[in-house]
Structures are given as C-alpha cells and as structure tokens.
C-alpha atoms as a PDB file:
ATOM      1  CA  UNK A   1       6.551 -21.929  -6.460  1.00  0.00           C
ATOM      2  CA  UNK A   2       5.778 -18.692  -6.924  1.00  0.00           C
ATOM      3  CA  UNK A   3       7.465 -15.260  -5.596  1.00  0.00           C
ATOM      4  CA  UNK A   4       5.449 -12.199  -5.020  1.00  0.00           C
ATOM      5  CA  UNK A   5       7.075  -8.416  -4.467  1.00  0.00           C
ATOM      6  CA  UNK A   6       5.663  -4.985  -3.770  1.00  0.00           C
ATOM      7  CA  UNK A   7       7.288  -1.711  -2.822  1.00  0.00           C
ATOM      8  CA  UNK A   8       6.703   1.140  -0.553  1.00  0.00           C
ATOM      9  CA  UNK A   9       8.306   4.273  -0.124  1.00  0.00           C
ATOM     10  CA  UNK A  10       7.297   6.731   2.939  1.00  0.00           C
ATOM     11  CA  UNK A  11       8.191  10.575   2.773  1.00  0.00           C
ATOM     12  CA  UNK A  12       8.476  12.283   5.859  1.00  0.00           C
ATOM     13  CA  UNK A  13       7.558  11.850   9.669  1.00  0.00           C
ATOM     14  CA  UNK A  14       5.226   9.727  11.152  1.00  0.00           C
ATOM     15  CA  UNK A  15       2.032  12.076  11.578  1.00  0.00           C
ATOM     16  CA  UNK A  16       2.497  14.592   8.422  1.00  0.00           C
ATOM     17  CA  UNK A  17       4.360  12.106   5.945  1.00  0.00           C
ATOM     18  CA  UNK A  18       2.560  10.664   2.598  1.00  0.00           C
ATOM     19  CA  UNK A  19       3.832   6.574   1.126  1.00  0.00           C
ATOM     20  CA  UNK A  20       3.186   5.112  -1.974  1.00  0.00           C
ATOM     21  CA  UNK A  21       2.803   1.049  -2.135  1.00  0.00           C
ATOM     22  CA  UNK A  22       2.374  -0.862  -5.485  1.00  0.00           C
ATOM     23  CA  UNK A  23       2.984  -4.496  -6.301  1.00  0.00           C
ATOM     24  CA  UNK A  24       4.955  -5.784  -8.964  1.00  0.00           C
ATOM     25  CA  UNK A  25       1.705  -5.860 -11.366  1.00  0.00           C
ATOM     26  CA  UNK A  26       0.854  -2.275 -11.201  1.00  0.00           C
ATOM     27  CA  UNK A  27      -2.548  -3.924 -10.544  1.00  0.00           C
ATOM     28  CA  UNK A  28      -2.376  -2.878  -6.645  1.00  0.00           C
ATOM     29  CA  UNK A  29      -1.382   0.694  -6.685  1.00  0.00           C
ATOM     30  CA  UNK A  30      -2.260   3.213  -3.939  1.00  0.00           C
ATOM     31  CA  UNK A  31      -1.193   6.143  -1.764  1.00  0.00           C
ATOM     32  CA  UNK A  32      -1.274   6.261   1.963  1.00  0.00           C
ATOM     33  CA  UNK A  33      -1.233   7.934   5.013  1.00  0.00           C
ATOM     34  CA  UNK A  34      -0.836   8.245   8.886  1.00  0.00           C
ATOM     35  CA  UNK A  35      -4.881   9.578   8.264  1.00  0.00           C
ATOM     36  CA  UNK A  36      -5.460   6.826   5.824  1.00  0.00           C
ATOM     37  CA  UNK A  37      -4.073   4.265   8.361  1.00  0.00           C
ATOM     38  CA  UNK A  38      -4.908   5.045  11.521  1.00  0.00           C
ATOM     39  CA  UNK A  39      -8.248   7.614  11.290  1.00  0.00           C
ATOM     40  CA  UNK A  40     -10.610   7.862   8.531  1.00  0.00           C
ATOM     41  CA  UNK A  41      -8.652   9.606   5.797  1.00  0.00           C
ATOM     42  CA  UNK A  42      -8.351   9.005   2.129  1.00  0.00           C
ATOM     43  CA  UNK A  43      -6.232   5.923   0.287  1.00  0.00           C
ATOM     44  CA  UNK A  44      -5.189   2.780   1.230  1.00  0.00           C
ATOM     45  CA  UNK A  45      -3.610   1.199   4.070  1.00  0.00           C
ATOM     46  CA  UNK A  46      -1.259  -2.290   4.917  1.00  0.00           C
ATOM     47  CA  UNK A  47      -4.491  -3.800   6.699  1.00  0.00           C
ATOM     48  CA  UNK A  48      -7.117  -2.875   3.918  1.00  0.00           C
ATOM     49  CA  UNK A  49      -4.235  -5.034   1.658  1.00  0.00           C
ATOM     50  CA  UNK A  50      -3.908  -7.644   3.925  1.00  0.00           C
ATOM     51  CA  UNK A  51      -7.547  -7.952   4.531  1.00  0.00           C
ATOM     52  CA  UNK A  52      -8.079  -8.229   0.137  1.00  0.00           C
ATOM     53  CA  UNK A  53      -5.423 -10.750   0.417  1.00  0.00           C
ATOM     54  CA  UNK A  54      -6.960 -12.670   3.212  1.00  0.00           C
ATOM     55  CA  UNK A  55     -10.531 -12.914   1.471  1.00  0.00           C
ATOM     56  CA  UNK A  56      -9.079 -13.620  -1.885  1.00  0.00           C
ATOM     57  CA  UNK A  57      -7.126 -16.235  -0.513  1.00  0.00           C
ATOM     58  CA  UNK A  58      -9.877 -17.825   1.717  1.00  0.00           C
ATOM     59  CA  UNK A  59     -12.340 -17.853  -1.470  1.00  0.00           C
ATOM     60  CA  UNK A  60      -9.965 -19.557  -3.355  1.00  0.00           C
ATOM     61  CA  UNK A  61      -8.856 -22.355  -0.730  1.00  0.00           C
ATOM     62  CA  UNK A  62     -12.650 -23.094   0.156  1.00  0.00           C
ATOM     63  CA  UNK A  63     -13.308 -23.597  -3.512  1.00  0.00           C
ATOM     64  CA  UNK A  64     -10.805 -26.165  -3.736  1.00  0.00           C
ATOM     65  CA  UNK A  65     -11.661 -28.164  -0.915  1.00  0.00           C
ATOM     66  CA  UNK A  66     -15.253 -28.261  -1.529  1.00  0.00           C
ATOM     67  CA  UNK A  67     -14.775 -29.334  -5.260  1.00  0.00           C
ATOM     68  CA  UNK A  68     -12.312 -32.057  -4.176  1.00  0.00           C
ATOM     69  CA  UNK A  69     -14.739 -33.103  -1.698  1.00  0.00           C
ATOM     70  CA  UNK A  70     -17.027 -33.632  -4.979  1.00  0.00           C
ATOM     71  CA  UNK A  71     -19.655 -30.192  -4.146  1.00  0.00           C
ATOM     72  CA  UNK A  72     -17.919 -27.738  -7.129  1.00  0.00           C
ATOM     73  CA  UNK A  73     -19.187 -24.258  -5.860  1.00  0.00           C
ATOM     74  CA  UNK A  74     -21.668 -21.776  -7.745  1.00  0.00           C
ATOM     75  CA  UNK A  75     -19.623 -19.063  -5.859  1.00  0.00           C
ATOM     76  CA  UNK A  76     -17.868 -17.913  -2.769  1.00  0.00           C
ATOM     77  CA  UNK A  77     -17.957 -14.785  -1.649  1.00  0.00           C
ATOM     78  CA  UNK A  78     -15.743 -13.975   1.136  1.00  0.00           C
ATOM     79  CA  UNK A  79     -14.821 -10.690   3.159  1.00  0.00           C
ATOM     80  CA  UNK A  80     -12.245 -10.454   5.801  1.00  0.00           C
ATOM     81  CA  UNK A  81     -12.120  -7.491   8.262  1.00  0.00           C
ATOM     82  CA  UNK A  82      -8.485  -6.585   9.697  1.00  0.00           C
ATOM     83  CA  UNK A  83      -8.272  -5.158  13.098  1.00  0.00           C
ATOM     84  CA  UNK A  84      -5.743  -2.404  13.651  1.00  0.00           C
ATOM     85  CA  UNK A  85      -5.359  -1.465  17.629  1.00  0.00           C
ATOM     86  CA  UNK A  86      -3.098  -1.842  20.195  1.00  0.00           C
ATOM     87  CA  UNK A  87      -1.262  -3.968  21.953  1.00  0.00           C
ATOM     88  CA  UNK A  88       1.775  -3.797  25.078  1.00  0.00           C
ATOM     89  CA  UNK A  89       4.307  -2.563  22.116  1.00  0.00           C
ATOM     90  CA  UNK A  90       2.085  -0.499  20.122  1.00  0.00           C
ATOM     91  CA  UNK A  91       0.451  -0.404  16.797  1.00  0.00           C
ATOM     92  CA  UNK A  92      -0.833  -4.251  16.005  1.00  0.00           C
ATOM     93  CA  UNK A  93      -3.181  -6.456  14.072  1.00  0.00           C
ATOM     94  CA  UNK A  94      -5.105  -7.757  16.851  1.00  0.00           C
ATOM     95  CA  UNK A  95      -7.911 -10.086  14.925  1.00  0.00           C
ATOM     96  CA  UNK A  96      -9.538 -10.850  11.703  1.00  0.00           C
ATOM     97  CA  UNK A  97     -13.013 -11.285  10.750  1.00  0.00           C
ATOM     98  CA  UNK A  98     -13.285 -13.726   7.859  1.00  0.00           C
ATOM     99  CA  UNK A  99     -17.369 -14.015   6.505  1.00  0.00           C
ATOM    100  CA  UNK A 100     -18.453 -15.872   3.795  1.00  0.00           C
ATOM    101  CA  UNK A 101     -21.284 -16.633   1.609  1.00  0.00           C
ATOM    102  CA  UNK A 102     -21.138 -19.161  -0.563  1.00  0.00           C
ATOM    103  CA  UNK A 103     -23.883 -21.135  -3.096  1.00  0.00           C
ATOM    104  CA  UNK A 104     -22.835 -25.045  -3.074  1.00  0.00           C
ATOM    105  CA  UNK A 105     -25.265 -27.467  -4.184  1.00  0.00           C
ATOM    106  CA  UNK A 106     -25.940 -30.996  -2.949  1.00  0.00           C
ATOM    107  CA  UNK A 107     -23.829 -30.193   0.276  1.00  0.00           C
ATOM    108  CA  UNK A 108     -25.176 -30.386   3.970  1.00  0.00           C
ATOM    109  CA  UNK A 109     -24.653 -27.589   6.544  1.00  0.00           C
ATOM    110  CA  UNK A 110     -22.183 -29.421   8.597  1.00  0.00           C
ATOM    111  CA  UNK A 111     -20.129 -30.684   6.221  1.00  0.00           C
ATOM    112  CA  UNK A 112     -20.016 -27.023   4.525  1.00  0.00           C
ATOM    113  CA  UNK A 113     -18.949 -25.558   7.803  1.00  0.00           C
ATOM    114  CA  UNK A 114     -15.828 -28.408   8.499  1.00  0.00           C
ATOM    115  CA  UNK A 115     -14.856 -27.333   4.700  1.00  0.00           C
ATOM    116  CA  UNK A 116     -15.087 -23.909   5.792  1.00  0.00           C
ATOM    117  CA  UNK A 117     -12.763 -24.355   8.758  1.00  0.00           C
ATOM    118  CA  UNK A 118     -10.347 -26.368   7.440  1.00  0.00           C
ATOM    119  CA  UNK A 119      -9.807 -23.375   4.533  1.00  0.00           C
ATOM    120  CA  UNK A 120      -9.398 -20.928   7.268  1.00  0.00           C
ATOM    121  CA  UNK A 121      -6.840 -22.546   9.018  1.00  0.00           C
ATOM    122  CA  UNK A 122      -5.009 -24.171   5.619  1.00  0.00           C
ATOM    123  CA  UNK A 123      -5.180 -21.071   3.327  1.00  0.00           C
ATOM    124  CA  UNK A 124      -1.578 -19.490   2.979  1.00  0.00           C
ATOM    125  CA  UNK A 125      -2.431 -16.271   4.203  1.00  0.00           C
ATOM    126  CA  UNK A 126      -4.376 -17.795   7.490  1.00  0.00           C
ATOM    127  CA  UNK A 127      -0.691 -19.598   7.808  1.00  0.00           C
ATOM    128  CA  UNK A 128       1.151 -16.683   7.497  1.00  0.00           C
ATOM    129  CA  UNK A 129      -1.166 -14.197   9.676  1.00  0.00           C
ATOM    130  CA  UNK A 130      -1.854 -17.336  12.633  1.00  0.00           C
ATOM    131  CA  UNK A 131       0.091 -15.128  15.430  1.00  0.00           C
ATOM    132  CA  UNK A 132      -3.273 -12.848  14.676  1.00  0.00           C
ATOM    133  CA  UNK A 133      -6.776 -14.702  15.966  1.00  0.00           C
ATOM    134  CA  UNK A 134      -8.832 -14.927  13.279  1.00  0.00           C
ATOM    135  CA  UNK A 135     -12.529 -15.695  13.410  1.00  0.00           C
ATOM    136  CA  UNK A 136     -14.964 -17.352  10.863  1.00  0.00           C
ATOM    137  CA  UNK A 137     -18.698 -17.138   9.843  1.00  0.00           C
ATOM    138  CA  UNK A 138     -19.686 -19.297   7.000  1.00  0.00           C
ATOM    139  CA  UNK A 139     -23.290 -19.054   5.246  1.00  0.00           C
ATOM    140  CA  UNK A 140     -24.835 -21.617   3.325  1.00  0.00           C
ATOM    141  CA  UNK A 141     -27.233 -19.589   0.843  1.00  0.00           C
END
C-alpha cells in the first residue's frame, strides 16, 4: 500500500512564531500560525487539513460502498467540521462533524443512511481519528 509524507517546520515561540506545512505533492502547501490555529487569523491550520482529509476520505468510501451495493452515485458531497478545544491536558480535537449530500438513484432512505454509517466508521481516516467522536448527517437529495 501506499505511504504518504508531509513536512512542517515552526519558527519561533508558541504565541509570536510562523510554520510552514506542505505534503510531498506540493499540492497542499500553506503557512500557519498560533492566530491561524487557535483565533481567526490568516492560513491554514492541522485541523482545517485533517478536516479536507476526513471529507475527502468519507466521499470516497461512501462511493464505494454504495456502487458495490449496486446504487453507483451521481455525486457525494461531503464536509467534515474539526473541533479544536480543550480537554484535562490541553489543546485537543474534541469531535467531528461529518455532513453529506449525496444524489443516488434507485436507493431507499434507509438503506442510504446504513451505507452512510458504515463509511463513517470504515473510512481510513474515521479509523485513524476514532479516539475523536465523530458525528454524521447524511442527505438523500
């Protein structure tokens, strides 16, 4: 299978320091920042990575399983929402808001949702991130 890398580099302290993350690609390239991170400042941050990954890798799982189950999607749209707060030792992840919309013909509502849920919990990233709780809301449009 397949191996993945990125790299960061961080310059400074905590509060006034500047990073730089980019994956081995070049296609994810961004700066960052205690603002960027933690407040409402410019560039990009861990979560707002984690959360592209999540969504990507949702979209992609749910398509599978609903075109092995024989209802080959028009489209999934997906969106995940990473929370950054606290917890006893700090800094943490403490949930995830996956949404989707997706367009699936010939397929009923229940059986769309128990596709849904089973590519929540089997995507790789849900895997990896499953200390985190992560919920779901699936549309049938």
């Amino acid at each position: 299978m397949a191996i993945r890398t990125a790299e960061a580099e961080w310059k400074g302290d905590l509060k006034g320091g500047t990073g730089t993350m980019e994956s081995e690609t070049g296609a994810v390239r961004g700066s960052y920042s205690f603002a960027s991170r933690f407040e409402e400042g410019e560039g990009t941050n861990p979560e707002e990575l984690i959360a592209a990954a999540h969504a990507g890798c949702f979209a992609m799982a749910f398509s599978n399983i609903l075109a092995q189950a024989g209802h080959t999607p028009d489209r999934v749209h997906a969106s995940a929402r990473v929370h950054l707060g606290k917890d006893d030792e700090g800094a943490a992840i403490t949930r995830i808001e996956l949404q989707c919309d997706a367009e699936v013909p010939g397929i009923g509502e229940e059986e769309f949702q128990e596709h849904a849920d089973a590519a929540k919990k089997g995507c790789p990233v849900s895997k990896a991130l499953a200390a985190v709780p992560v919920s779901l809301e699936a549309r049938l449009v």
